[in-house]
Protein backbone atom coordinates (compact mmCIF):
# COMPACT_ATOMS: atom_id res chain seq x y z
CA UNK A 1 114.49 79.02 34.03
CA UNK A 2 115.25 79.52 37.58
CA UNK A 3 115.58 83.01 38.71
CA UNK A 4 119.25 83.21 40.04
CA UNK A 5 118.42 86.60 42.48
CA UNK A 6 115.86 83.82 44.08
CA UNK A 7 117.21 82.40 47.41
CA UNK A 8 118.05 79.09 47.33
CA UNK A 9 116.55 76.34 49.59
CA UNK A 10 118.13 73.70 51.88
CA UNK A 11 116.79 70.86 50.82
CA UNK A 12 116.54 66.82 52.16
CA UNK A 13 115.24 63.97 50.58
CA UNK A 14 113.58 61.51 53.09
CA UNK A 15 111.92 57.28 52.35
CA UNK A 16 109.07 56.73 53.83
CA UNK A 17 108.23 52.97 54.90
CA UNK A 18 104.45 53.13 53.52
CA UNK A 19 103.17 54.95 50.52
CA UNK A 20 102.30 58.70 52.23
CA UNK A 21 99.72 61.03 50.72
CA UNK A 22 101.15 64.21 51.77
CA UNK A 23 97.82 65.93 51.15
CA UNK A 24 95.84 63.72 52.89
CA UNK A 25 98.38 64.08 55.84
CA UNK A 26 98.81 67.75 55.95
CA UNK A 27 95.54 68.62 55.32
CA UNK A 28 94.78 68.57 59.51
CA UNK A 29 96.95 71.68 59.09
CA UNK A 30 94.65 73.84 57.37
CA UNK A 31 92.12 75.93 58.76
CA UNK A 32 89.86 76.05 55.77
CA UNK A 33 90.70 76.68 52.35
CA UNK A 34 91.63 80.13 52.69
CA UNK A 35 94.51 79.66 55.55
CA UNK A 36 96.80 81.74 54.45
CA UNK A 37 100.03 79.91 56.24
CA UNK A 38 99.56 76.81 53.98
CA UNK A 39 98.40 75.46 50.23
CA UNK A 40 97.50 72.03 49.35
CA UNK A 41 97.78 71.19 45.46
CA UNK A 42 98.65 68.49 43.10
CA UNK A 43 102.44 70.15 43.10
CA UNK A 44 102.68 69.28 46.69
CA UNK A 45 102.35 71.13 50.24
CA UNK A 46 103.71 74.61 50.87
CA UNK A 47 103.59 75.68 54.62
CA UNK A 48 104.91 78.70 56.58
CA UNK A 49 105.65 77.63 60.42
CA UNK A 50 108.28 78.86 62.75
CA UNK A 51 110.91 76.28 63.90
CA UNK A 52 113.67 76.95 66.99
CA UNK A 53 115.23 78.56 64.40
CA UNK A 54 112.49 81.04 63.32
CA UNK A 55 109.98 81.36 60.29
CA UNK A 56 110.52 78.74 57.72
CA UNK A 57 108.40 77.91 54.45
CA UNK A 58 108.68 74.61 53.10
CA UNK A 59 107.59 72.54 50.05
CA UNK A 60 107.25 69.30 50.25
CA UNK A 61 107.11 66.93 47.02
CA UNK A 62 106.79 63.50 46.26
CA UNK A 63 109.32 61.97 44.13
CA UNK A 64 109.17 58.42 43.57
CA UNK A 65 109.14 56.55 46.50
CA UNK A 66 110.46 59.85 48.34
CA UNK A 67 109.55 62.85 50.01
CA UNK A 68 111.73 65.72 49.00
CA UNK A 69 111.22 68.62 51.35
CA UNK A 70 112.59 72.15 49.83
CA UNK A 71 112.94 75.03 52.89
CA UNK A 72 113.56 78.71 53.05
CA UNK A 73 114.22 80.86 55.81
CA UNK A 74 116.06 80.95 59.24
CA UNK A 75 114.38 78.02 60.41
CA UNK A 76 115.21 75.71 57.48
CA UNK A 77 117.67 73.22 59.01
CA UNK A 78 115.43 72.32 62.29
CA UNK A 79 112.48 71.81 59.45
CA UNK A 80 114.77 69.50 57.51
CA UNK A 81 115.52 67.27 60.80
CA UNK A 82 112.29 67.04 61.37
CA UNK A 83 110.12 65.80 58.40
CA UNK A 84 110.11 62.40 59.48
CA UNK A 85 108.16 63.22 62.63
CA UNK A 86 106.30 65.61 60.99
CA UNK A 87 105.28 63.12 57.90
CA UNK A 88 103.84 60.50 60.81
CA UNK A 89 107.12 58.56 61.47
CA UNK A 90 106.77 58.01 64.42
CA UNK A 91 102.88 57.01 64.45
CA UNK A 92 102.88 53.07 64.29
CA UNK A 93 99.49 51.88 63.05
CA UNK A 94 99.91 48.56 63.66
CA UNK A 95 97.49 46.35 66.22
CA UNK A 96 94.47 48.97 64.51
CA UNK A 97 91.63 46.71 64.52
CA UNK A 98 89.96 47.26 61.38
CA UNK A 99 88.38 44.11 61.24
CA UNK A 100 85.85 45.71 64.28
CA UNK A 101 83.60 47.17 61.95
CA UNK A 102 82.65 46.82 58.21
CA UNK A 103 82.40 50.82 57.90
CA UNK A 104 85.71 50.85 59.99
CA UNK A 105 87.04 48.25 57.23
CA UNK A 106 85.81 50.06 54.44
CA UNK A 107 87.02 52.95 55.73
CA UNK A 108 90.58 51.46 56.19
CA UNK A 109 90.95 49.61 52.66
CA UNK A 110 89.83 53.09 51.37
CA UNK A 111 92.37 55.52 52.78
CA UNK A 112 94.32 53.97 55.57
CA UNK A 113 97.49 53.35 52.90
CA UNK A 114 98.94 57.27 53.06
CA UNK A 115 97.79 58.46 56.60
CA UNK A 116 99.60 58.90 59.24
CA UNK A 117 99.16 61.52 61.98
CA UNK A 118 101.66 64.02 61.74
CA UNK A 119 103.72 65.60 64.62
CA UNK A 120 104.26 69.42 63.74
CA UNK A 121 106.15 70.13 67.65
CA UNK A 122 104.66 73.82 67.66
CA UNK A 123 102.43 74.10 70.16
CA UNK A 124 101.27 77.73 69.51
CA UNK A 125 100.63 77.52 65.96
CA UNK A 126 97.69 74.88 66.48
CA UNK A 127 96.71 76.39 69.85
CA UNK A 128 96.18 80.00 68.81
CA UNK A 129 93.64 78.74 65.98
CA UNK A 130 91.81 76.13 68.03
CA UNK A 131 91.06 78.34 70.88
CA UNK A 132 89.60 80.78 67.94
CA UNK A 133 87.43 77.78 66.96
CA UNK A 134 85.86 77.85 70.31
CA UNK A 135 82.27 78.25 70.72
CA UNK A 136 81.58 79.76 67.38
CA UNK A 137 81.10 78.28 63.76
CA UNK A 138 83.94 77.31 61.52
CA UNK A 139 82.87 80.22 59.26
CA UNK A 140 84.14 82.80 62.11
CA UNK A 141 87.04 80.85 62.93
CA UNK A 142 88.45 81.14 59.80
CA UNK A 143 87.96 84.43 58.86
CA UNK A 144 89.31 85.47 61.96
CA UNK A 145 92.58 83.54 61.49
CA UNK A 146 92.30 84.70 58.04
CA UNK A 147 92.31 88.58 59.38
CA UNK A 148 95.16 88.05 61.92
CA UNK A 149 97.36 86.45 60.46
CA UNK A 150 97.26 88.76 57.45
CA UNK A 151 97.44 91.53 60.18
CA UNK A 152 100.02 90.34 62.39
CA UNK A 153 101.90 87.40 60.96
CA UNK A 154 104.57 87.91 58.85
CA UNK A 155 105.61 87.31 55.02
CA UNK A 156 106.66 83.39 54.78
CA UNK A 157 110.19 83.43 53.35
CA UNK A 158 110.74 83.56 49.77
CA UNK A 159 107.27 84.27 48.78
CA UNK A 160 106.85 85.98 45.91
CA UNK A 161 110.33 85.34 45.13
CA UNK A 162 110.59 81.36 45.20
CA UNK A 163 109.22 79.95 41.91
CA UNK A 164 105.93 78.20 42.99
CA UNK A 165 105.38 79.56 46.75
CA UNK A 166 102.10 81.60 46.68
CA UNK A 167 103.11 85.38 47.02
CA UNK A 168 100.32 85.77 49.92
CA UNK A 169 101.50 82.65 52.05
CA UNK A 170 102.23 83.91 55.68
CA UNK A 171 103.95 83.00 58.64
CA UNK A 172 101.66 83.13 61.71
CA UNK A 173 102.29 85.85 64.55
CA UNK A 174 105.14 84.93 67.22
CA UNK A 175 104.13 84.86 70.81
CA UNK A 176 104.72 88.44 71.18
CA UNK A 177 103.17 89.35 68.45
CA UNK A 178 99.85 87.82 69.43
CA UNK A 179 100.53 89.64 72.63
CA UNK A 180 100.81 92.95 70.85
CA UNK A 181 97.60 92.41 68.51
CA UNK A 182 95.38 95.84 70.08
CA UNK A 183 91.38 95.66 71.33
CA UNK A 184 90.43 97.09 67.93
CA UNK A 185 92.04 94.05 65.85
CA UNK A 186 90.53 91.31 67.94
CA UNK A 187 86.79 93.45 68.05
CA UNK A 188 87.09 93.51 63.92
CA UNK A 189 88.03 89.93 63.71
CA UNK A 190 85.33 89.10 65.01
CA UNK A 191 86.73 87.74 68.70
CA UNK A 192 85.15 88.27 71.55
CA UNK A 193 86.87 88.73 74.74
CA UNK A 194 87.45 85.37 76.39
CA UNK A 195 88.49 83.97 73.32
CA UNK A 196 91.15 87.00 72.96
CA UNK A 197 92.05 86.59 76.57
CA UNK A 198 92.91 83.27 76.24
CA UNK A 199 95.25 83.54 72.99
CA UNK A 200 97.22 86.80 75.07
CA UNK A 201 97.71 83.83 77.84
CA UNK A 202 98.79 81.38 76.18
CA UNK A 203 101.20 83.95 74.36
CA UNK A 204 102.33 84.89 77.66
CA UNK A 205 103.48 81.45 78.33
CA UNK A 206 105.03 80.35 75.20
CA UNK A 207 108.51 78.82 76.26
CA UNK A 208 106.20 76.56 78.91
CA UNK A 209 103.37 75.85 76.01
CA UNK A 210 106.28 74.48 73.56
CA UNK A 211 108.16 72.83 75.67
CA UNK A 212 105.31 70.23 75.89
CA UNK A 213 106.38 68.87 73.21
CA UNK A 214 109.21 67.42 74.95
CA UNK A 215 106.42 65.29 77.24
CA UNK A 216 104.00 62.58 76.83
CA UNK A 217 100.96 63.33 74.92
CA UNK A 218 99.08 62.44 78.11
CA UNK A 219 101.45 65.01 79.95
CA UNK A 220 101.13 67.57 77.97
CA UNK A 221 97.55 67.70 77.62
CA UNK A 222 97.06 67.48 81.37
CA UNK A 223 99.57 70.60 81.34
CA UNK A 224 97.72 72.43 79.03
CA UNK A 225 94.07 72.39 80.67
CA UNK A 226 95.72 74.15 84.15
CA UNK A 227 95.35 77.28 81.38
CA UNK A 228 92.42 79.18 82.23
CA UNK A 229 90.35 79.13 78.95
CA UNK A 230 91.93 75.62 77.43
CA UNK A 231 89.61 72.59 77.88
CA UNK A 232 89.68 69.30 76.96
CA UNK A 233 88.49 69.94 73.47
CA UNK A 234 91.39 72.47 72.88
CA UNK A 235 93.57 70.29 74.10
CA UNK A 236 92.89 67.20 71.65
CA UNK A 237 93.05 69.71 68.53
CA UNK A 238 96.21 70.73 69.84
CA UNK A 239 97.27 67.14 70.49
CA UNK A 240 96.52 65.35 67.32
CA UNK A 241 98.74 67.99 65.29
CA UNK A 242 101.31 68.89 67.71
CA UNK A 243 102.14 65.87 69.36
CA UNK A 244 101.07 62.95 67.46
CA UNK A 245 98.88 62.13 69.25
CA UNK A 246 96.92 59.00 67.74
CA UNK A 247 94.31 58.79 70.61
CA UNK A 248 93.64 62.45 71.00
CA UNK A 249 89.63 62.92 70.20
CA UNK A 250 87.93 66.32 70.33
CA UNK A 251 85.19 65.21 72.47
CA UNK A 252 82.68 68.37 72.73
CA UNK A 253 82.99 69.30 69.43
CA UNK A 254 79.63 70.79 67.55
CA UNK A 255 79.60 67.87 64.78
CA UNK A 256 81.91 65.39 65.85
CA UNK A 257 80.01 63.17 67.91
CA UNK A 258 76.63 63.07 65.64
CA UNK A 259 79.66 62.26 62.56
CA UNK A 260 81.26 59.19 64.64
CA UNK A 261 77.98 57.86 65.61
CA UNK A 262 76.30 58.17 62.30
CA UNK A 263 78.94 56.65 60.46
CA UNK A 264 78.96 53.48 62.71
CA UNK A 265 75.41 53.30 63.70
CA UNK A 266 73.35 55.07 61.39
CA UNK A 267 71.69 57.17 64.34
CA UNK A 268 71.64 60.64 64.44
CA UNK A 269 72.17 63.63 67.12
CA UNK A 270 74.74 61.28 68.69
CA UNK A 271 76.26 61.99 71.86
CA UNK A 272 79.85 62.10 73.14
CA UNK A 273 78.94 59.52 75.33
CA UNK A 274 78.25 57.31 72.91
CA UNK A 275 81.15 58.07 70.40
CA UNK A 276 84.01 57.05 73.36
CA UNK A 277 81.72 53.66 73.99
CA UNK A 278 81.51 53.11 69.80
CA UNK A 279 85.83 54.24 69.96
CA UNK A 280 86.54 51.86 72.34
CA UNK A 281 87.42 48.73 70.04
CA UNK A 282 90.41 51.25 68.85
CA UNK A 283 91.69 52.27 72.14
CA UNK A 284 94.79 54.01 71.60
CA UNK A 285 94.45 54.33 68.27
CA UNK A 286 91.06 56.91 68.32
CA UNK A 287 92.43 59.60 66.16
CA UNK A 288 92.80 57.38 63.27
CA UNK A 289 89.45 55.83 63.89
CA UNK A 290 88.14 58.99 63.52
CA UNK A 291 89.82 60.65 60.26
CA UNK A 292 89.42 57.38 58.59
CA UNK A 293 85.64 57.69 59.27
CA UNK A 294 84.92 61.06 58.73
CA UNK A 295 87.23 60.64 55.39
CA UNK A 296 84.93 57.59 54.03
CA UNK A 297 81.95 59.11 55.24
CA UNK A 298 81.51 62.75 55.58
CA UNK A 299 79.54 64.75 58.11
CA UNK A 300 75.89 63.46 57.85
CA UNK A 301 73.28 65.53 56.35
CA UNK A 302 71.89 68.49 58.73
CA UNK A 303 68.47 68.08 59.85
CA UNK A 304 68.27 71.65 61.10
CA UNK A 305 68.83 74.91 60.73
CA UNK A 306 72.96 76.31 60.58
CA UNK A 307 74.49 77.29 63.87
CA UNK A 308 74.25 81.07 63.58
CA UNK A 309 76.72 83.56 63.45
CA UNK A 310 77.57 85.73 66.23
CA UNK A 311 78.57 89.11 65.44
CA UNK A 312 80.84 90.23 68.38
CA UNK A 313 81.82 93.13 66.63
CA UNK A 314 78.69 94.85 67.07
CA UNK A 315 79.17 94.34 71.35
C-alpha cells in the first residue's frame, strides 16, 4: 500500500506513433552506470533534471501502447509538457537510407523500431558532464560527476519518500552552484584546471547557454564554440541530447572514429576523416547512423594498451 505522507505526482499519459524503448532512448542520458541523477531498469526510467520550473524527478513507464510519465517536484508541469520532445517526437526518421549498407541494415532491422533521439532542452545538464569528459578517460569522467554531484547537487524530489525512486538519486548542481563548487572540490574530483575553468564559464552564462535551445541545432552549436574551452566535440555531445539533434557527431572523440569505421569497413585505427566520408550516405541523419552502429556492433576489440589515468590530484 501506498504511503499516504508520500507526495503525490502530477502525472500525463502520452501515445507514441512507433513502438519506443524508453531504455534504449534514455540511456544517452547516463554517464555510466553509477550517474547518480538517473536509473535505467525493467520498471522504467527515473531521472532528476531541473525544468523552468526547478528540480523535477520523473518516472517514466510504459503502459500498453503508452508512455505514462509520473513527476515530483517544482518543475513537474514543464516536465509533463514536454515528454513528447523529450521521448524523440519531434525526430522524423524517415528518408534514413538503410538500404546503404548491409551492417547499416542489420543494424536498422535490429534496433531502429524504439529509437529516437531525444530532446532534453537543458543545456547545462549535458554540458557540465561533457566538458568533464574532455581529454581524460571515461573512468575519470564519471567518478568526477559521480563526486560533484553528490557534493553539490541536490536531493531529487521525493526520493526516499516516493515508492520506487532510488533514495540516492540527485538533482545536478544549478548554475550557481557549479559556480560556488571551491579549488579543493574540483582538485579531489579529480579536475584539472581548464576543465574546471570551463564548467565556472559556462555557469556564468547560463540564461545565454539555455536559451539555445530556442535556436537551430546548427545555431546553437555555432553559439556554443565562441566559449573559450567548448569545441566541436563538446558541442555535438551537447547537441544530440539537448537539442535533438539527429546529425550531431562527436568527431574527435578517443573511440568513436576507429568504432564507425570498423563497423562498416572492418579496418581498424580509423580516422575522423574517414568516418564523415563512410557518414555521408546518411547526411542529416548521422546521429542515428551512429547509435544504430555502435548498438549492433560494439566498440571493436583494443589492440593496445588502456588510455591511462591522469591523476590531477597529485598537481
Amino acid at each position: 500500500m501506498q504511503d499516504p505522507r508520500a507526495p503525490q505526482p502530477a502525472t500525463r499519459r502520452w501515445r507514441p506513433g512507433w513502438p519506443i524503448d524508453l531504455v534504449a532512448t534514455m540511456a544517452a542520458l547516463a554517464r555510466g552506470r553509477s550517474d547518480p541523477t538517473i536509473r535505467l531498469g525493467p520498471d522504467g526510467v527515473w531521472w532528476a533534471t531541473r525544468s523552468p520550473g526547478g528540480p523535477v524527478t520523473v518516472h517514466l513507464v510504459r503502459a500498453g501502447g503508452e508512455v505514462r510519465i509520473d513527476a515530483w517536484g517544482p518543475g513537474a508541469a514543464a516536465a509533463l509538457d514536454d515528454l513528447p520532445d523529450l521521448l524523440g517526437a519531434g525526430d522524423d526518421p524517415a528518408g534514413f537510407r538503410a538500404d546503404a549498407h548491409p551492417v547499416m541494415a542489420a543494424a536498422h532491422a535490429r534496433f531502429d523500431a524504439g529509437l529516437r533521439t531525444l530532446r532534453t532542452r537543458r543545456v547545462l545538464d549535458s554540458l557540465v558532464p561533457a566538458i568533464l569528459e574532455q581529454r581524460v578517460t571515461g573512468l575519470e569522467s564519471r567518478r568526477a560527476w559521480l563526486a560533484l554531484v553528490r557534493g553539490f547537487g541536490e536531493p531529487a524530489p521525493g526520493a526516499g519518500r516516493v515508492p520506487g525512486c532510488p533514495a540516492d538519486l540527485m538533482v545536478p548542481p544549478d548554475a550557481g552552484a557549479w559556480r560556488g563548487v571551491p579549488s579543493w572540490a574540483w582538485h579531489r574530483a579529480g579536475v584539472d584546471p581548464g576543465r574546471a575553468g570551463t564548467v565556472l564559464r559556462v555557469a556564468q552564462r547560463e540564461v545565454a547557454v539555455e536559451r539555445l535551445s530556442e535556436r537551430s541545432a546548427e545555431q546553437a552549436r555555432t553559439a556554443l564554440t565562441s566559449v573559450p574551452g567548448v569545441g566541436t566535440w563538446t558541442a555535438a555531445e551537447v547537441a544530440v541530447r539537448a537539442w535533438g539533434d539527429r546529425d550531431a557527431v562527436s568527431f574527435g572523440d578517443y573511440h568513436l572514429a576507429g568504432t564507425v569505421v570498423h563497423a562498416l569497413t572492418g579496418r581498424r585505427d580509423g580516422t575522423d576523416e574517414q568516418m564523415a566520408e563512410l557518414l555521408a550516405p546518411w547526411a542529416g541523419q548521422r546521429a542515428r547512423a551512429v547509435r544504430l552502429l555502435v548498438a549492433h556492433c560494439g566498440h571493436p576489440p583494443r589492440r593496445g594498451p588502456r588510455a591511462a589515468i591522469t591523476d590531477h590530484r597529485s598537481r
